[in-house]
Protein backbone atom coordinates (compact mmCIF):
# COMPACT_ATOMS: atom_id res chain seq x y z
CA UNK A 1 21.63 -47.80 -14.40
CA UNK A 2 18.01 -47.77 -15.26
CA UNK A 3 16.58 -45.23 -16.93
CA UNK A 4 13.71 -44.83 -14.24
CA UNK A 5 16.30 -43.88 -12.27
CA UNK A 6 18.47 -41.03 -13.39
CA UNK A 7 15.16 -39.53 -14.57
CA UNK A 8 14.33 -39.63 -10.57
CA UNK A 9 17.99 -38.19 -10.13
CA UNK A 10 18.12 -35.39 -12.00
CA UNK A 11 14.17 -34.03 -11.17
CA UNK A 12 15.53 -34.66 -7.46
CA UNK A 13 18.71 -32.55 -8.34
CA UNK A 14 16.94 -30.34 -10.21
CA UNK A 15 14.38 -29.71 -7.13
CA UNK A 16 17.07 -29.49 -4.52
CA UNK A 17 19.14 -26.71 -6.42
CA UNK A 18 15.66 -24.92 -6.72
CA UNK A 19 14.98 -24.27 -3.14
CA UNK A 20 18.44 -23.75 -2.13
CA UNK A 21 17.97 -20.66 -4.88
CA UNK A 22 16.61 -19.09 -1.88
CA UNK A 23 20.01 -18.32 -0.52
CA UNK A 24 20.15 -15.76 -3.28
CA UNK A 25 16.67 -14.51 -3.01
CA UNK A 26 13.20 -14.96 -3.76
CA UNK A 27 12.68 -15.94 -7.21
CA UNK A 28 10.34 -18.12 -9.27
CA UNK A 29 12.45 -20.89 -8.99
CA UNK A 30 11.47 -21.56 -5.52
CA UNK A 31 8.15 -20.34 -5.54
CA UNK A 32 7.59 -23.28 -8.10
CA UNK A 33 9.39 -26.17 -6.03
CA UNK A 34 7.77 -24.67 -2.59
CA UNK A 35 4.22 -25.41 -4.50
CA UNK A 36 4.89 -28.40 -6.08
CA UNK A 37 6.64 -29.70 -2.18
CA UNK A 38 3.06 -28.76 -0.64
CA UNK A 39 1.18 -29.69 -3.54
CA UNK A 40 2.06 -32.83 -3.48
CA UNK A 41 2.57 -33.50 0.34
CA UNK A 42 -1.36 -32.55 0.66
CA UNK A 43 -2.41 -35.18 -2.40
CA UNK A 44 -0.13 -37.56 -0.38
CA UNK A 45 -1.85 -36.89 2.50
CA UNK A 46 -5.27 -37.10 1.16
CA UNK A 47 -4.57 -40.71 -0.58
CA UNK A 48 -3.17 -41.69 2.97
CA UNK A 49 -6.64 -40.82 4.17
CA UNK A 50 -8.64 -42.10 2.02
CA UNK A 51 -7.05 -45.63 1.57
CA UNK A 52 -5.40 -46.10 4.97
CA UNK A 53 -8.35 -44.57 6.93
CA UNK A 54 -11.66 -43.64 5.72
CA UNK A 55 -12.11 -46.46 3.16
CA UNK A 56 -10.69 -49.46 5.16
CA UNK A 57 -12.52 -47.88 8.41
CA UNK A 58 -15.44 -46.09 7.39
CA UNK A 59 -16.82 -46.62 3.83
CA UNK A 60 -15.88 -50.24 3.67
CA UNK A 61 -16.86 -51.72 7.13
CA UNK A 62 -20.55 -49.38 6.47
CA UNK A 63 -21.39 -51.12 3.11
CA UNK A 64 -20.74 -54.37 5.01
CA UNK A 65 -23.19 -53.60 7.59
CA UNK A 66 -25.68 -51.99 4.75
CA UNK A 67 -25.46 -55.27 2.86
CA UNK A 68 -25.68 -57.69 6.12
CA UNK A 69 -29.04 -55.31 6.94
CA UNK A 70 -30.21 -56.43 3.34
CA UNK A 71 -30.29 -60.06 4.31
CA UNK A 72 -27.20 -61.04 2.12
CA UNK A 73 -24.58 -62.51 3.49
CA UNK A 74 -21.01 -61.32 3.83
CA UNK A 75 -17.97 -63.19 4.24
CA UNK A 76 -15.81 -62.83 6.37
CA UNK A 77 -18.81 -62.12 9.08
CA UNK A 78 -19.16 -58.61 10.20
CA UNK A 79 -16.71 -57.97 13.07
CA UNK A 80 -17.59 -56.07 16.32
CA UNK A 81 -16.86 -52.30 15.02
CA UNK A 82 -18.86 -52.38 11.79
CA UNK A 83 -22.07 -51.30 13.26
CA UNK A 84 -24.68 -48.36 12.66
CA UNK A 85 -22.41 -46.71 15.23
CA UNK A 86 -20.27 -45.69 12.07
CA UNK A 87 -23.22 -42.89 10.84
CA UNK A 88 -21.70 -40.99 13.55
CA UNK A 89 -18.31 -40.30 12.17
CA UNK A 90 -19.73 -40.10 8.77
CA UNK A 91 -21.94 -37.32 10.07
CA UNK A 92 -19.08 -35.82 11.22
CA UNK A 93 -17.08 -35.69 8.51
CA UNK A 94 -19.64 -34.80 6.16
CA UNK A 95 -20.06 -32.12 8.43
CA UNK A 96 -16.35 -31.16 7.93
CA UNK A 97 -16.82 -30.78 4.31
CA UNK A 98 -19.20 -27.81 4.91
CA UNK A 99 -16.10 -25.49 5.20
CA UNK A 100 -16.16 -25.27 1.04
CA UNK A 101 -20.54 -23.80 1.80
CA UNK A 102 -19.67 -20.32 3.17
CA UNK A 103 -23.91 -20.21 3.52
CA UNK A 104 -23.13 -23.58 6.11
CA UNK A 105 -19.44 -22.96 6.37
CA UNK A 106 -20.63 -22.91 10.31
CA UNK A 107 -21.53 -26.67 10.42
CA UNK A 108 -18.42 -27.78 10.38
CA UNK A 109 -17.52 -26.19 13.67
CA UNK A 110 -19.63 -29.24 15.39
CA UNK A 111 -16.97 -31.91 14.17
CA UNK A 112 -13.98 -29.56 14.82
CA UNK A 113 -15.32 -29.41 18.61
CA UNK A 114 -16.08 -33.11 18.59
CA UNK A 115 -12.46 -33.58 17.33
CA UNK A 116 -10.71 -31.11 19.99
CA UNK A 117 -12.60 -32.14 22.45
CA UNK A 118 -12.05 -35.97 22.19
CA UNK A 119 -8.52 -35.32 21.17
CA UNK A 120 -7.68 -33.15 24.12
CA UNK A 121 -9.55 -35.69 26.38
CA UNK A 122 -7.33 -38.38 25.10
CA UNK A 123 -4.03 -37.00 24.89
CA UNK A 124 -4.17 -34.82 28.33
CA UNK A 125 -3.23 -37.56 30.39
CA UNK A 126 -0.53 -38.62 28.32
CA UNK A 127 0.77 -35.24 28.23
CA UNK A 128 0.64 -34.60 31.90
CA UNK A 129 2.06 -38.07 32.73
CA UNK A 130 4.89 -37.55 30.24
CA UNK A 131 5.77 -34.11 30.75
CA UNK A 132 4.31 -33.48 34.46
CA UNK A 133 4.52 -36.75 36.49
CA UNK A 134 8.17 -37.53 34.95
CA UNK A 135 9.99 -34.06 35.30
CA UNK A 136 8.88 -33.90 38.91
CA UNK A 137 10.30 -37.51 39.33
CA UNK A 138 13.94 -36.03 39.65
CA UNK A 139 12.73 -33.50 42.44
CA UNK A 140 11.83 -36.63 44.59
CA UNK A 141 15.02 -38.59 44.66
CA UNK A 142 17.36 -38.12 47.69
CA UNK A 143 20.04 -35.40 47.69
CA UNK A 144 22.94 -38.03 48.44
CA UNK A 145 22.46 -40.93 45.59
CA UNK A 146 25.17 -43.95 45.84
CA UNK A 147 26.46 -44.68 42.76
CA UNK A 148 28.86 -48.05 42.41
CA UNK A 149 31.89 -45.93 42.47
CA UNK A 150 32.83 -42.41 44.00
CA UNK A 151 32.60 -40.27 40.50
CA UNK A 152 29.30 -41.91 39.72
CA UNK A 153 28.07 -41.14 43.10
CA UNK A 154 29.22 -37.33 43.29
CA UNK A 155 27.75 -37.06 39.48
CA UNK A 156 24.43 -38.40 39.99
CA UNK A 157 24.07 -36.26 43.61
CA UNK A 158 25.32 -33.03 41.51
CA UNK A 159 22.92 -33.61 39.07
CA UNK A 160 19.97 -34.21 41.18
CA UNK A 161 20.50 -30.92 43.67
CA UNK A 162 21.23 -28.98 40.05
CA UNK A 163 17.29 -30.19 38.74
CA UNK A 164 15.87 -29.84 42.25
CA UNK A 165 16.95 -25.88 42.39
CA UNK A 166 16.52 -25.58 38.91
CA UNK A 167 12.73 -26.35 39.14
CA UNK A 168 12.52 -24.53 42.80
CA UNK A 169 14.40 -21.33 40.65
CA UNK A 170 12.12 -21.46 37.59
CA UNK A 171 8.51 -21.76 39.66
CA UNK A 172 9.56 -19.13 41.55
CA UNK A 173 9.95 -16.61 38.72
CA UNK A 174 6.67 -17.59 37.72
CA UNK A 175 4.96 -16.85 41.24
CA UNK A 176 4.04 -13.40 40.66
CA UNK A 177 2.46 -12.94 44.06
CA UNK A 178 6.07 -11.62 45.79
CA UNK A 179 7.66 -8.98 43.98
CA UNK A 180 11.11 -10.25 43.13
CA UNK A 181 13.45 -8.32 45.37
CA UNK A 182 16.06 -9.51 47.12
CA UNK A 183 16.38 -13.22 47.51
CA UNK A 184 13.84 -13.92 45.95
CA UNK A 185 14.76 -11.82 42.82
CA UNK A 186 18.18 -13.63 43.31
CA UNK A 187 16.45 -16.47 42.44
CA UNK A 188 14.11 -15.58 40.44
CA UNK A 189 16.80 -14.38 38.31
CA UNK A 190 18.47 -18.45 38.58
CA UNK A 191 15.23 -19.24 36.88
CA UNK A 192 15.71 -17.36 33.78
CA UNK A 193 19.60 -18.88 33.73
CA UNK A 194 18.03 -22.14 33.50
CA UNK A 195 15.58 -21.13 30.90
CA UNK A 196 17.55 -20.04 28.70
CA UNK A 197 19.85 -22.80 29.23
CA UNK A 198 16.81 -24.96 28.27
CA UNK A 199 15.76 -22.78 24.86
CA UNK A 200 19.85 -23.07 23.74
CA UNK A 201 19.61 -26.70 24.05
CA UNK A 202 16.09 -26.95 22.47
CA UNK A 203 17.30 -24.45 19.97
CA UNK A 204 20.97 -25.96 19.49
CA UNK A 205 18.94 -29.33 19.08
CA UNK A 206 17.07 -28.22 16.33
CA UNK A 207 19.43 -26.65 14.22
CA UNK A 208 21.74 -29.90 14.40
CA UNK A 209 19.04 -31.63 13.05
CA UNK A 210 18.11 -29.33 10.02
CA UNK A 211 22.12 -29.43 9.50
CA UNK A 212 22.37 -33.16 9.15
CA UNK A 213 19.55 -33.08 6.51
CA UNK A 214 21.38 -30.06 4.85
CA UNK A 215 24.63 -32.42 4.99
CA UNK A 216 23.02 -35.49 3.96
CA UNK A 217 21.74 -33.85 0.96
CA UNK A 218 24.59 -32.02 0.24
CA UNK A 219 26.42 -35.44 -0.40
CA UNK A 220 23.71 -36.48 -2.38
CA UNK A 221 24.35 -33.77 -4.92
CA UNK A 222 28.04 -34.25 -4.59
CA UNK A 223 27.29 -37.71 -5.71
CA UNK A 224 24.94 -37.00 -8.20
CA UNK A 225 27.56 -34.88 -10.11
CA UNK A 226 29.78 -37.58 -11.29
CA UNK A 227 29.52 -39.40 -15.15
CA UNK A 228 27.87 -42.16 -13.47
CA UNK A 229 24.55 -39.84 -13.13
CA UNK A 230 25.85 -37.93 -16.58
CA UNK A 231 26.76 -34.91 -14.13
CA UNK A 232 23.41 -33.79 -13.21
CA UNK A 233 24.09 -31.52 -10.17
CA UNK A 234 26.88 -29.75 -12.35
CA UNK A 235 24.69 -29.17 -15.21
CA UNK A 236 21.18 -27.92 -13.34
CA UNK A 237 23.62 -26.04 -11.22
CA UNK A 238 24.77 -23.81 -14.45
CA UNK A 239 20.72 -23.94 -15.26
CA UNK A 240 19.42 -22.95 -12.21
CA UNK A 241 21.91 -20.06 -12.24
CA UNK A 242 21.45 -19.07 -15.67
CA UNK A 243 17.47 -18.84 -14.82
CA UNK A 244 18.23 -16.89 -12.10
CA UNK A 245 20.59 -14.59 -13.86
CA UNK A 246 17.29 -14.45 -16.51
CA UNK A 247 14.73 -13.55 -14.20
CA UNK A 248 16.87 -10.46 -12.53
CA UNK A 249 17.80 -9.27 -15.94
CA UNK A 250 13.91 -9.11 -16.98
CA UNK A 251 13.08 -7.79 -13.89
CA UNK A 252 15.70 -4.81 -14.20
CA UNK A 253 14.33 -4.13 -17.53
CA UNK A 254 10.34 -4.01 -16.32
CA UNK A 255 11.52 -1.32 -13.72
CA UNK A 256 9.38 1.54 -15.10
CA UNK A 257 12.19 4.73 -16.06
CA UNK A 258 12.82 6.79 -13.46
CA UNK A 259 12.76 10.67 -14.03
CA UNK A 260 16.13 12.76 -14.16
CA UNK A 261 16.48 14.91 -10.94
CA UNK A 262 16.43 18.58 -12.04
């Protein structure tokens, strides 16, 4: 195996045993792999930027239209976008960089409202189609849907009178105009069954996710304690610990004496 390799191994080993070291507590540890994870997710991000967006759509179609305006010419020719339309968004994002002036800090606020503003404009409709248009789809189907056999037809019916009172139960517990008494508290009260039902699933969701990624790298330190990777996990395992063990004992000693009760 190359040697490339179980360097990558062990520093991913290594890593992984420091933030589970949260289990136990705090500690440096995994104060120093929480850094070093955002540290180097932001410079990730920022080369993404830069040489996936700004340069190849900004910077680089500009100079092309700054050297066309010079009379030299440019191969290949200069396509529709790269105009003087681009000063815009380089106004803008100059602009953004005004956060780091505290005197002009407020400057920036023009290309954050440009940005919310276009971005809400554009995603709105998206949202409401997705989330609006398509959960009141279900409400508008007919109670009795026939299904090629019996089951499937008594399933699908059960399931479309179950969303159509769901959504008539949860509105209703948001209609704050009638107090909810009676009947309508009765069903007011359906509402917050089916919320919750909702938030467990949502909930339940998430955590099966964050489980398989606890599983899946689980397995990878399993695997990465055998000769082949010269027992890495098993050995940063009885480092990590030993650290740990370290930092509490210097800790207990910097506690300042305490004072014998009289």
């Amino acid at each position: 195996m190359p040697a490339i390799e179980i360097i990558g191994v062990w520093i991913a080993a290594g890593l992984t045993l420091m933030m589970y070291s949260f289990l136990y507590k705090d500690n440096p540890l995994f104060k120093f792999g929480e850094h070093l994870y955002v540290g180097i997710t932001v410079g990730y991000a920022l080369c993404y930027a830069w040489f996936s967006i700004v340069w190849p759509d900004l910077v680089k179609p500009l100079y092309r239209v700054i050297v066309a305006t010079t009379g030299k010419s440019i191969e290949p020719p200069l396509e529709r976008y790269e105009t003087w339309w681009l000063v815009i968004p380089l106004f803008f994002s100059i602009l953004m960089l005004t956060r780091f002036l505290p005197r002009i800090s407020w400057l920036s606020r023009w290309s954050f409202a440009f940005i919310m503003g276009t971005g809400s404009g554009m995603s709105i409709p998206y949202v409401v189609s997705a989330s609006l248009f398509k959960q009141m789809e279900p409400t508008l189907r007919p109670f009795i849907i026939k299904g090629t056999t019996t089951t499937t037809t008594l399933v699908d019916t059960t399931s479309a009178l179950l969303i159509l009172i769901g959504v008539i139960a949860v509105l209703l517990y948001f209609f704050f105009s009638l107090e909810h008494k009676g009947v309508i508290g009765g069903v007011a009260r359906l509402g917050i069954f089916y919320m919750m039902v909702a938030f467990g699933a949502a909930f339940g969701y998430t955590i099966m996710a964050r489980e398989s990624l606890a599983i899946a790298r689980v397995q990878e330190l399993i695997k990465w304690s055998s000769r082949e990777y010269y027992y890495a996990t098993i050995i940063l395992l009885v480092l990590v610990a030993g650290l740990l063990a370290l930092f509490e004992v210097i800790r207990i000693s910097s506690r300042p004496p305490t004072s014998p009760k009289s």
